[in-house]
C-alpha atoms as a PDB file:
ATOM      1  CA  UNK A   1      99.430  56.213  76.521  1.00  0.00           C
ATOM      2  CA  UNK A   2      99.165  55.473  80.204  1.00  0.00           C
ATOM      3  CA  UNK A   3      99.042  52.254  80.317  1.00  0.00           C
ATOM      4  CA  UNK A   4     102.034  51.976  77.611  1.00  0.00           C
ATOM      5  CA  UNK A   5     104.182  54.643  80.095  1.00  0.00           C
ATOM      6  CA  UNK A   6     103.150  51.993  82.969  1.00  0.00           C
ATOM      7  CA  UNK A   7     104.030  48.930  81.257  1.00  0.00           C
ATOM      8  CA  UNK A   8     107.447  51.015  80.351  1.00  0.00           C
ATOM      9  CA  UNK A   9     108.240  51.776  83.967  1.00  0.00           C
ATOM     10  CA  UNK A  10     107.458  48.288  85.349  1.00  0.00           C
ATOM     11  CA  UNK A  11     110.343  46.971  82.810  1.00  0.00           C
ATOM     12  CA  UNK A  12     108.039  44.937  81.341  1.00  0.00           C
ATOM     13  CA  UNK A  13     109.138  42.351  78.589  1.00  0.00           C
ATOM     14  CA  UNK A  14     108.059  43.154  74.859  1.00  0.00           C
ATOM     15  CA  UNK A  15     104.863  44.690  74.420  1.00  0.00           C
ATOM     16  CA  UNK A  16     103.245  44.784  70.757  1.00  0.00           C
ATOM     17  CA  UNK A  17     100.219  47.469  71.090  1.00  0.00           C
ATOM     18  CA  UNK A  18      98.129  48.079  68.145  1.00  0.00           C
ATOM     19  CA  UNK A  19      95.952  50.878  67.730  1.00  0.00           C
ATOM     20  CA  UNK A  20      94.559  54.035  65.480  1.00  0.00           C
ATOM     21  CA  UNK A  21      95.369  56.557  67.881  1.00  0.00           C
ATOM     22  CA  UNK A  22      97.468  58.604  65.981  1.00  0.00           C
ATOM     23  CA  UNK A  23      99.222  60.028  69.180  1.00  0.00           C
ATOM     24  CA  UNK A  24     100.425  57.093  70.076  1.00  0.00           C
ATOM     25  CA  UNK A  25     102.950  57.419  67.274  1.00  0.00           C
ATOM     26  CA  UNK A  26     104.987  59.763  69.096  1.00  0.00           C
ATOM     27  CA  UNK A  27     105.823  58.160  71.982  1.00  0.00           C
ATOM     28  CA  UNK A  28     108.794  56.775  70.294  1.00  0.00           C
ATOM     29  CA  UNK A  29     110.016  60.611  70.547  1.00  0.00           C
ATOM     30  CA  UNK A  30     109.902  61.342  74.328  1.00  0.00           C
ATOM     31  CA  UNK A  31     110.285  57.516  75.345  1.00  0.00           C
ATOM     32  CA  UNK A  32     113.283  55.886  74.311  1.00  0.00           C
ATOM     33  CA  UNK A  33     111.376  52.512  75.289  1.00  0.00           C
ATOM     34  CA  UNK A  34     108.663  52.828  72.483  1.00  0.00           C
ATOM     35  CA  UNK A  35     109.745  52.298  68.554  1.00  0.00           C
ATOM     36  CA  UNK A  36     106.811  52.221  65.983  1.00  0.00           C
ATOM     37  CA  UNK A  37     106.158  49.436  63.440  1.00  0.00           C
ATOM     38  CA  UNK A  38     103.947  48.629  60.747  1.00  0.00           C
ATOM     39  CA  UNK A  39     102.566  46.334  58.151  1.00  0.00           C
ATOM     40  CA  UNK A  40     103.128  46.926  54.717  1.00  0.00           C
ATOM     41  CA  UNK A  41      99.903  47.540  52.679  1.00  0.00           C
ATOM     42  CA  UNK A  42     100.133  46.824  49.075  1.00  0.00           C
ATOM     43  CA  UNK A  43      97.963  49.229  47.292  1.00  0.00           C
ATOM     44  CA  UNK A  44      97.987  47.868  43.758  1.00  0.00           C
ATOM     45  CA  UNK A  45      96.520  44.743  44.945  1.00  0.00           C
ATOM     46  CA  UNK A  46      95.134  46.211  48.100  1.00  0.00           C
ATOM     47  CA  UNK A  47      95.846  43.565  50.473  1.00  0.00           C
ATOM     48  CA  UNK A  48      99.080  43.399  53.235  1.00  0.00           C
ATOM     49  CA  UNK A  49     101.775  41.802  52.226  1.00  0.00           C
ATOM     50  CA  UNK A  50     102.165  41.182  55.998  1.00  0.00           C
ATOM     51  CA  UNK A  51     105.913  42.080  56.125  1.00  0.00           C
ATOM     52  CA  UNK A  52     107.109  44.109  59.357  1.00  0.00           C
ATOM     53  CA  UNK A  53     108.357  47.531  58.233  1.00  0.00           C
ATOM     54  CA  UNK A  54     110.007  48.102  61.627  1.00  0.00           C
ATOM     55  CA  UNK A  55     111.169  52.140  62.666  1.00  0.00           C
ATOM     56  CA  UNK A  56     107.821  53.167  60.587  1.00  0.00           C
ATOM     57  CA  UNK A  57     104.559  54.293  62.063  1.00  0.00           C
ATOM     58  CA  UNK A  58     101.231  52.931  60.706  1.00  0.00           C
ATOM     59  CA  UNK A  59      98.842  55.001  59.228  1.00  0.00           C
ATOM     60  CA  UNK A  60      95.059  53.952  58.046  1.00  0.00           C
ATOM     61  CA  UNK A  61      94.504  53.165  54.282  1.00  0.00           C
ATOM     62  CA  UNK A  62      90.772  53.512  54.445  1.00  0.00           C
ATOM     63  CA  UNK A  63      90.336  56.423  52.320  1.00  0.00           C
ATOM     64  CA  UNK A  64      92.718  55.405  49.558  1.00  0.00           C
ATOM     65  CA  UNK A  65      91.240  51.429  49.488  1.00  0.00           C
ATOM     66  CA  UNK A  66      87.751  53.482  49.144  1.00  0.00           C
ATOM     67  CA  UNK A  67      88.791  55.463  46.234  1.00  0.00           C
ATOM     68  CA  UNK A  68      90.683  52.559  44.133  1.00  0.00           C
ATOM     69  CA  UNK A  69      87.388  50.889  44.900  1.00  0.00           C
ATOM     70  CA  UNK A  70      85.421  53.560  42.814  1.00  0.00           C
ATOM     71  CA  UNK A  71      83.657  55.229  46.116  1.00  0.00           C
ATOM     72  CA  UNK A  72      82.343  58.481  45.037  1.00  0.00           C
ATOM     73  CA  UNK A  73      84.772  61.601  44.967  1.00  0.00           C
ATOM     74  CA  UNK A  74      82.766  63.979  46.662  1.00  0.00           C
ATOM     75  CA  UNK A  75      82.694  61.384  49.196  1.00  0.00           C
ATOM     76  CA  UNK A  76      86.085  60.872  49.393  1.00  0.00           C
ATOM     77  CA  UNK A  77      87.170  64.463  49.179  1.00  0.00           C
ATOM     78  CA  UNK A  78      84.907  65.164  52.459  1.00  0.00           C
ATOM     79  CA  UNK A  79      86.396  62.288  54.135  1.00  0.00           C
ATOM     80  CA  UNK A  80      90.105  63.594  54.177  1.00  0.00           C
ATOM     81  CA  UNK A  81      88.413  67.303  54.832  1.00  0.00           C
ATOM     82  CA  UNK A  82      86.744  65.453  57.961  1.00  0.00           C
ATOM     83  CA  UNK A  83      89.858  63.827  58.556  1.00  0.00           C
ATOM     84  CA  UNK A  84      91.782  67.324  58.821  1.00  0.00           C
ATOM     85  CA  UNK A  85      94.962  68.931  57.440  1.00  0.00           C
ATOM     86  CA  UNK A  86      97.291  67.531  59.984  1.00  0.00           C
ATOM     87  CA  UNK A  87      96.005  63.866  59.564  1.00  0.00           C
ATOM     88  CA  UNK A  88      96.199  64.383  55.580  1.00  0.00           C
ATOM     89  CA  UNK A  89     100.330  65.842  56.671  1.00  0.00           C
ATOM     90  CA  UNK A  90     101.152  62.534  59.000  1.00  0.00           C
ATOM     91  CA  UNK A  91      99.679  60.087  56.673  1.00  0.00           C
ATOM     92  CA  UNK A  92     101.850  62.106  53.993  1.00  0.00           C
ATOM     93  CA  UNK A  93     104.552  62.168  55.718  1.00  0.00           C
ATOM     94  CA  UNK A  94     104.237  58.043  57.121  1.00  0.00           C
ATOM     95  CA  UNK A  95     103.946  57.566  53.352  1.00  0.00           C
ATOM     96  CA  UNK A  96     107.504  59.161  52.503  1.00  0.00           C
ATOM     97  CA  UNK A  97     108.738  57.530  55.094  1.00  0.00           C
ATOM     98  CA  UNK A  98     107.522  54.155  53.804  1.00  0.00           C
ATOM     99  CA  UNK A  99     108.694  55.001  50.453  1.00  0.00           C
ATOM    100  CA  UNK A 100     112.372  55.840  51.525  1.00  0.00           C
ATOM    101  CA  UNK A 101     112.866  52.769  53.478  1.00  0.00           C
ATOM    102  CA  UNK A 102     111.476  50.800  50.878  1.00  0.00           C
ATOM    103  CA  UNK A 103     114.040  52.193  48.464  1.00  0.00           C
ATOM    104  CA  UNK A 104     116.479  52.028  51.171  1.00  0.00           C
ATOM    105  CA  UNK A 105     116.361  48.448  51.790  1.00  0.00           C
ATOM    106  CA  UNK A 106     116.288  47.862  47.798  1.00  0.00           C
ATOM    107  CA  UNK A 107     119.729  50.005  47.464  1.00  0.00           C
ATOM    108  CA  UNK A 108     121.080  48.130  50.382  1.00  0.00           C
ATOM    109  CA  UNK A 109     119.994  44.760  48.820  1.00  0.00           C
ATOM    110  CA  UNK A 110     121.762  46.130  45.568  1.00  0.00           C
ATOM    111  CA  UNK A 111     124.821  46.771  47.267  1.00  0.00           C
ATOM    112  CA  UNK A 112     125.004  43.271  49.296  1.00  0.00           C
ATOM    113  CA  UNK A 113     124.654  42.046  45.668  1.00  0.00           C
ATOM    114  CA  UNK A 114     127.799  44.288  44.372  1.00  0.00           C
ATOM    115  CA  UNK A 115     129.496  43.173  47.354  1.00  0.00           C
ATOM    116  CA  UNK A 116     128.985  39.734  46.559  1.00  0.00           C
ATOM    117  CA  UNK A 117     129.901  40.257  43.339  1.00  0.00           C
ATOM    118  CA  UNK A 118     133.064  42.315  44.349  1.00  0.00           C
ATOM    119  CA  UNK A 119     133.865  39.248  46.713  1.00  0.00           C
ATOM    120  CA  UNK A 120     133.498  36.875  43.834  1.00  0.00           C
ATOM    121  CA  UNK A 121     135.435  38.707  41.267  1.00  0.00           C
ATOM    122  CA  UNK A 122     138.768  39.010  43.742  1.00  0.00           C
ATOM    123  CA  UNK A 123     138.316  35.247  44.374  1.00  0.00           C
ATOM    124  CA  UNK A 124     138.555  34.745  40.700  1.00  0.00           C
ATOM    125  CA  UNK A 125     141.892  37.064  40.306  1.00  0.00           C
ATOM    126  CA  UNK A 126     143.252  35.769  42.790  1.00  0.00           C
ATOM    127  CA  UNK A 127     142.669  32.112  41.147  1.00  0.00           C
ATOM    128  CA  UNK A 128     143.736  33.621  37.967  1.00  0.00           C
ATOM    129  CA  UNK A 129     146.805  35.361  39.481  1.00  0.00           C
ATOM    130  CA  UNK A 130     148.373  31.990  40.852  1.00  0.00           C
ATOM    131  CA  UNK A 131     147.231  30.430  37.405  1.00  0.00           C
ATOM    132  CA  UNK A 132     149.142  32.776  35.739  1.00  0.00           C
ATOM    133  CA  UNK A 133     151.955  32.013  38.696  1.00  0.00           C
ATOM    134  CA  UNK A 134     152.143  28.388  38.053  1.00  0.00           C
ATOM    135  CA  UNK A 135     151.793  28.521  34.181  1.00  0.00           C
ATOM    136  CA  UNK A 136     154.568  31.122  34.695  1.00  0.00           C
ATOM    137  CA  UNK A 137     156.700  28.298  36.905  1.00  0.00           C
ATOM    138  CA  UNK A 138     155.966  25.311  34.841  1.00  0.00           C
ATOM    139  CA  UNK A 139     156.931  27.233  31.527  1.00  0.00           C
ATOM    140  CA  UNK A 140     160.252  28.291  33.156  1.00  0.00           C
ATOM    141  CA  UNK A 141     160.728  24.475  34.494  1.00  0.00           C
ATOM    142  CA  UNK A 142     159.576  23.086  31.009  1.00  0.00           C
ATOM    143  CA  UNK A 143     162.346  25.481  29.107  1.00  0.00           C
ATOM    144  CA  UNK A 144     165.032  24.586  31.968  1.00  0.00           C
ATOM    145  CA  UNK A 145     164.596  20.993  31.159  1.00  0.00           C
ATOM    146  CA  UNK A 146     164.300  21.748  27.450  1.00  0.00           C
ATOM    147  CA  UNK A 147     168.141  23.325  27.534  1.00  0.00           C
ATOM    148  CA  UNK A 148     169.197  20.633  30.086  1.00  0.00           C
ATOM    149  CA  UNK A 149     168.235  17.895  27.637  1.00  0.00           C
ATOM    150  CA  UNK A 150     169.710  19.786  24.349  1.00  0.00           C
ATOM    151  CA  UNK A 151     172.915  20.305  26.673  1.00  0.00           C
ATOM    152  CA  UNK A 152     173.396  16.718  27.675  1.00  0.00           C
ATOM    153  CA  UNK A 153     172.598  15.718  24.167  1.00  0.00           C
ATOM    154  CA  UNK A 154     175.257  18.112  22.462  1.00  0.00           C
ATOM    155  CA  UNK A 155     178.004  17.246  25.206  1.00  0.00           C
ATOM    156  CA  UNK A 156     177.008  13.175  23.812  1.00  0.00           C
ATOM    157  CA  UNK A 157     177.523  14.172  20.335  1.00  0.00           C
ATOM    158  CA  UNK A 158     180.576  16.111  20.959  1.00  0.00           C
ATOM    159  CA  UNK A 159     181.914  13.372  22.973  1.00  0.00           C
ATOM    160  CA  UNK A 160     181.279  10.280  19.988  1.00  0.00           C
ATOM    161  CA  UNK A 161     182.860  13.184  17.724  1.00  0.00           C
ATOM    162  CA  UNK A 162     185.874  13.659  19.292  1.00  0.00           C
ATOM    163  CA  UNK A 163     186.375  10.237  20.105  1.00  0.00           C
ATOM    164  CA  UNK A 164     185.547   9.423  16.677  1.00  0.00           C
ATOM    165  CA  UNK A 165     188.517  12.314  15.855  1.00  0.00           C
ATOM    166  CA  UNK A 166     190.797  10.320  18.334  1.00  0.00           C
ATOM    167  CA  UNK A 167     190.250   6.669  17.023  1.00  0.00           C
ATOM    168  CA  UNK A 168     190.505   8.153  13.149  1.00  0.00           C
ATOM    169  CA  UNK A 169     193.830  10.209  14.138  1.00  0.00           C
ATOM    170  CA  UNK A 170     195.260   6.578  15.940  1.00  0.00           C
ATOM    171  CA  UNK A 171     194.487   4.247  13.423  1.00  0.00           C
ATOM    172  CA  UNK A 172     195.609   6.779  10.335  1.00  0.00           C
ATOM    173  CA  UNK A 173     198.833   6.859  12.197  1.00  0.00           C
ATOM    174  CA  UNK A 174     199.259   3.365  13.082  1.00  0.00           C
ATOM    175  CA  UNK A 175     198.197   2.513   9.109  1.00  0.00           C
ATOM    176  CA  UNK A 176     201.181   5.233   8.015  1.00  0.00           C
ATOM    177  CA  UNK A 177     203.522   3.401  10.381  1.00  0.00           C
ATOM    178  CA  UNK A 178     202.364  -0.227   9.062  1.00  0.00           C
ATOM    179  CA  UNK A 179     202.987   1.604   5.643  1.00  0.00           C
ATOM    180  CA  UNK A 180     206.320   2.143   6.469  1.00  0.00           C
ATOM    181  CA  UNK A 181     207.279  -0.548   7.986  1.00  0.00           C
ATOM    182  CA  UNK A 182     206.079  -2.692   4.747  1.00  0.00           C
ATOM    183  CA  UNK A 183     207.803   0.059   2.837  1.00  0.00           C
ATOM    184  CA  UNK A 184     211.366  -0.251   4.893  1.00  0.00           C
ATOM    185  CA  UNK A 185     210.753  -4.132   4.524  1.00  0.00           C
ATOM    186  CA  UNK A 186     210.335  -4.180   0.893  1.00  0.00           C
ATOM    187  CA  UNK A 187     213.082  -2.089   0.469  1.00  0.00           C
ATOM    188  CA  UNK A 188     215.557  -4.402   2.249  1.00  0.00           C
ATOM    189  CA  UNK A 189     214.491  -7.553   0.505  1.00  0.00           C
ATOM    190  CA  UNK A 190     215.769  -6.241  -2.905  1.00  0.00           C
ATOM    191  CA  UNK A 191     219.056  -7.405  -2.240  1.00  0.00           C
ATOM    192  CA  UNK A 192     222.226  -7.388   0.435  1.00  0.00           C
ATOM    193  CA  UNK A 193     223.627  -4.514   1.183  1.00  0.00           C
ATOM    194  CA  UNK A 194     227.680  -4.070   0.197  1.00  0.00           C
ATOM    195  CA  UNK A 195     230.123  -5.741   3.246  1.00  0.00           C
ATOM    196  CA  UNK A 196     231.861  -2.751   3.951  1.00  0.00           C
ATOM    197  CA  UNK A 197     228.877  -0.460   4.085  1.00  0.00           C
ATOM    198  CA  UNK A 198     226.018  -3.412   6.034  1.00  0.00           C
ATOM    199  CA  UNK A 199     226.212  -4.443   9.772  1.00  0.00           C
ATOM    200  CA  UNK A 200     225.839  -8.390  10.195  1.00  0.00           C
ATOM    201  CA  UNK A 201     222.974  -9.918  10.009  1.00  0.00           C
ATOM    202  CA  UNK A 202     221.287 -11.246  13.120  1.00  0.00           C
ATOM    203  CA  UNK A 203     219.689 -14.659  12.235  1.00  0.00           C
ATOM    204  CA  UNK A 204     215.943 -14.160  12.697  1.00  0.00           C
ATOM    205  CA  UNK A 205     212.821 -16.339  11.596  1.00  0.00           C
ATOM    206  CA  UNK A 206     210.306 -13.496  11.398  1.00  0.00           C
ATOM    207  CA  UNK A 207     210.149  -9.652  12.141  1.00  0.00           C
ATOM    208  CA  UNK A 208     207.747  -9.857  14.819  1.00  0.00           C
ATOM    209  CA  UNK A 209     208.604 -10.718  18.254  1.00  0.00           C
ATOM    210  CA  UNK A 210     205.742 -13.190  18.075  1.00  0.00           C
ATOM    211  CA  UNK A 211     206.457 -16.816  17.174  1.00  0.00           C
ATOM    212  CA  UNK A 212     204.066 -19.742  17.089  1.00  0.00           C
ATOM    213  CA  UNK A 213     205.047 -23.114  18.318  1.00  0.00           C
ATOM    214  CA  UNK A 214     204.031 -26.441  16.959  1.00  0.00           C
ATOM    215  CA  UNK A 215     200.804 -26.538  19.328  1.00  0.00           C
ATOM    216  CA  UNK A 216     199.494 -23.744  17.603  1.00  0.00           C
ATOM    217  CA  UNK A 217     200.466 -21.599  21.051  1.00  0.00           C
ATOM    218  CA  UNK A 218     201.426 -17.810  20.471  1.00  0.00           C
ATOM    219  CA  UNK A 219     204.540 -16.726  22.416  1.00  0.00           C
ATOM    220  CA  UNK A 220     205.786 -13.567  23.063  1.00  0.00           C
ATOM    221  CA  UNK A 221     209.309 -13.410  22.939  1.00  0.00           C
ATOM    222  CA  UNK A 222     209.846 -10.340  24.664  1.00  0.00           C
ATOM    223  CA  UNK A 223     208.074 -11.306  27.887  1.00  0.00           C
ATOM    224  CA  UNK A 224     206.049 -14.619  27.329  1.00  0.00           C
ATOM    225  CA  UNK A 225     201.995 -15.352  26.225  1.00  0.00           C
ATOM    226  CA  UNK A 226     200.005 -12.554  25.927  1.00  0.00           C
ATOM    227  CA  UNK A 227     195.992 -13.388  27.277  1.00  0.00           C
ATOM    228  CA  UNK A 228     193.072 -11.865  27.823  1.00  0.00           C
ATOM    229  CA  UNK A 229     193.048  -9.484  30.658  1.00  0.00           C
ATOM    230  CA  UNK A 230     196.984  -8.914  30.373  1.00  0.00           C
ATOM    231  CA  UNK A 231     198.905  -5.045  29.697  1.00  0.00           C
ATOM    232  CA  UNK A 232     200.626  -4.877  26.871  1.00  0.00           C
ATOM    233  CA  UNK A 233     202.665  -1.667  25.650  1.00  0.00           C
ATOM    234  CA  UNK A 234     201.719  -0.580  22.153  1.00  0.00           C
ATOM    235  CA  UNK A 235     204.833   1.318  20.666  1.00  0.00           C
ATOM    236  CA  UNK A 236     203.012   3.100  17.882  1.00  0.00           C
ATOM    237  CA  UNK A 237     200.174   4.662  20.750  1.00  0.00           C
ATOM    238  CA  UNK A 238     203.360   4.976  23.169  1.00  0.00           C
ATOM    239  CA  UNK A 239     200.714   3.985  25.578  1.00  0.00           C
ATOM    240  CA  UNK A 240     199.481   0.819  27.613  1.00  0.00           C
ATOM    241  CA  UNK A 241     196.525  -0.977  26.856  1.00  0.00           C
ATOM    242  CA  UNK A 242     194.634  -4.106  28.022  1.00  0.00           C
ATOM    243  CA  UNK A 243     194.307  -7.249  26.303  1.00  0.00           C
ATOM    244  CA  UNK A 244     190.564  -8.421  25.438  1.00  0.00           C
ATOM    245  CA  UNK A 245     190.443 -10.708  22.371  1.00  0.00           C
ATOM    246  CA  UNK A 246     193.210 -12.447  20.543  1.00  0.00           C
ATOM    247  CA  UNK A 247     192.702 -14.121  17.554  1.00  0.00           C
ATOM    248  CA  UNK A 248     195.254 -16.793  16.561  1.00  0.00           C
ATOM    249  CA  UNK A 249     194.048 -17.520  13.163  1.00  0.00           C
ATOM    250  CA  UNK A 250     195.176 -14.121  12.113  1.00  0.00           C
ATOM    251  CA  UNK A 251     197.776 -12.919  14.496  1.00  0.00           C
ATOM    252  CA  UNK A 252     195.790 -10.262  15.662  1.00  0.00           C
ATOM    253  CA  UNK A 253     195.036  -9.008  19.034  1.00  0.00           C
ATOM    254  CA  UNK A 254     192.409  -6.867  20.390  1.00  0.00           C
ATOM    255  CA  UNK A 255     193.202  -4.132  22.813  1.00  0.00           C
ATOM    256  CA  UNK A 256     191.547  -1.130  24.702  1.00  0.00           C
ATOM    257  CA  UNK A 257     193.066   1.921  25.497  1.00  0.00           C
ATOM    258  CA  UNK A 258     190.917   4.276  27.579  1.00  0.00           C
ATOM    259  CA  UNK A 259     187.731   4.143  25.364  1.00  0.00           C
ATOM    260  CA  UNK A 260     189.099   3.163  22.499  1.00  0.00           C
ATOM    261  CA  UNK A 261     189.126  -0.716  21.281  1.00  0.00           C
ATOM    262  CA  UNK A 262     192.105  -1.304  18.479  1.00  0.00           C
ATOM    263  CA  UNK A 263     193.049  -4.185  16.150  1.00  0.00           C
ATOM    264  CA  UNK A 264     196.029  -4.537  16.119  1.00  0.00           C
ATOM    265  CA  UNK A 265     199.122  -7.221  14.874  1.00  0.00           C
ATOM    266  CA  UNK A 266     200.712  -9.146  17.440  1.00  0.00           C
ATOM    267  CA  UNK A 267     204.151  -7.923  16.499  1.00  0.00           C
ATOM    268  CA  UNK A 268     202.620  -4.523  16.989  1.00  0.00           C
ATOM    269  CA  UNK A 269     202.301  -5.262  20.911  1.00  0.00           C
ATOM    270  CA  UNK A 270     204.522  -5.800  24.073  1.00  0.00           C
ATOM    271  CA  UNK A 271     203.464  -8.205  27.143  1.00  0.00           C
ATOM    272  CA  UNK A 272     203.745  -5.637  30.651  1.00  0.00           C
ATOM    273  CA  UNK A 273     201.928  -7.478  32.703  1.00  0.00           C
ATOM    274  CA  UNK A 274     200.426 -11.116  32.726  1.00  0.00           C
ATOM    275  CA  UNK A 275     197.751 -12.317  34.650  1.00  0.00           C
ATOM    276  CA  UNK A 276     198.537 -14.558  37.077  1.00  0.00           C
ATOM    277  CA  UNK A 277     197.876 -18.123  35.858  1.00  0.00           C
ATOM    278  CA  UNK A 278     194.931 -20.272  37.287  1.00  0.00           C
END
């Protein structure tokens, strides 16, 4: 214990000291420079498993390695009476020491494992949590574009419907008007009309402001050729609308008002504006 207080005093580097002396044990408790230490003994298999149980103090294993190996037990039982009551108490004592550390470091163990497992299992609600986040975000952005495409669809149908509505309502009104007009014509080629009650009678080679020439030309005689590309006035719309197919064969002329496209006669029509010749 001398030497061990000298070695202390000199501030010598690490020291390992092994020995039996039990007092030597307690220097650790009036010398803050001491700590005990052991090797564990594995007394099913009686052998060390030569693992450092540092903080406990050793204690000799003699008596009990003599007794597993089948040493008489009057024997024995003198032994630890040699060995005295205060031996039997330390070796008892180094013993529960050994066995609470033991359990200590296997509940410690246990609960580095939960804590792993604690760890683990937040990492995997958190990755569940901004699954849930981004299933939640791509669901809302799937049904968005869902509605946007079912509301640019229905505001296409109800477009072609009410354009269909438009170009029904036009050409039932310019067919009731053509009705008329064949109607009115009818009706005054039944006969004259009394002198005193008819105005005279312009002379006129057809009721259309449209007459053909010998070169097969159309000519309007209200303002001159009507072409592709010109503006025309269309009395039964009461609108303008551009010229962009005539066909000569049957006096008809093709015209576009907005978005609608009409067939219409060539009487039916009114030159505005021609395009300037090339």
């Amino acid at each position: 214990m001398s030497l061990l207080g000298s070695f202390a005093e000199a501030g010598s580097f690490l020291t390992l000291a092994t020995t039996h002396h039990g007092e030597l044990k307690t220097l650790k408790y009036s010398n803050d420079s001491f700590e005990n230490a052991c090797v564990e003994f594995d007394e099913e298999n009686l052998k060390p498993t030569f693992r450092i149980l540092w903080g406990i103090p050793g204690r000799s294993n003699a008596i009990n390695i003599a007794e597993r190996l089948g040493l008489p037990l009057d024997i024995i039982e003198s032994s630890r009476h040699l060995l005295g009551t205060a031996g039997a108490e330390i070796n008892a004592l180094i013993m529960d020491m050994e066995k609470f550390k033991q359990e200590y470091h296997e509940q410690l163990q246990q609960a580095q494992h939960y804590l792993m497992q604690s760890k683990e299992l937040h990492n995997d609600l958190e990755v569940a949590q901004k699954s849930i986040v981004d299933h939640g975000i791509a669901q809302r952005k799937r049904k968005s574009r869902v509605v946007s495409e079912y509301a640019v669809m229905a505001r296409s149908i109800i477009h072609k419907k009410f354009q269909q509505y438009r170009e029904s309502a036009v050409a039932q009104r310019v067919l009731e008007e053509e009705k008329a007009a064949e109607k009115a014509k009818s009706e005054g080629a039944k006969g004259p009309e009394p002198a005193s009650t008819s105005a005279p009678k312009k002379t006129q080679n057809t009721n259309s402001s449209m007459v053909t020439e010998a070169n097969g030309k159309i000519i309007d005689e209200n303002g001159g050729i009507p072409e592709v590309g010109d503006l025309v006035y269309v009395p039964k719309l009461k609108n303008q609308a551009t010229v962009v197919k005539i066909d000569s064969s049957k006096n008809e002329v093709q015209v576009q008002a907005g978005m609608m496209k009409l067939k219409l006669k060539l009487k039916d029509v009114k030159v505005q504006k021609q395009r300037t010749s090339r």
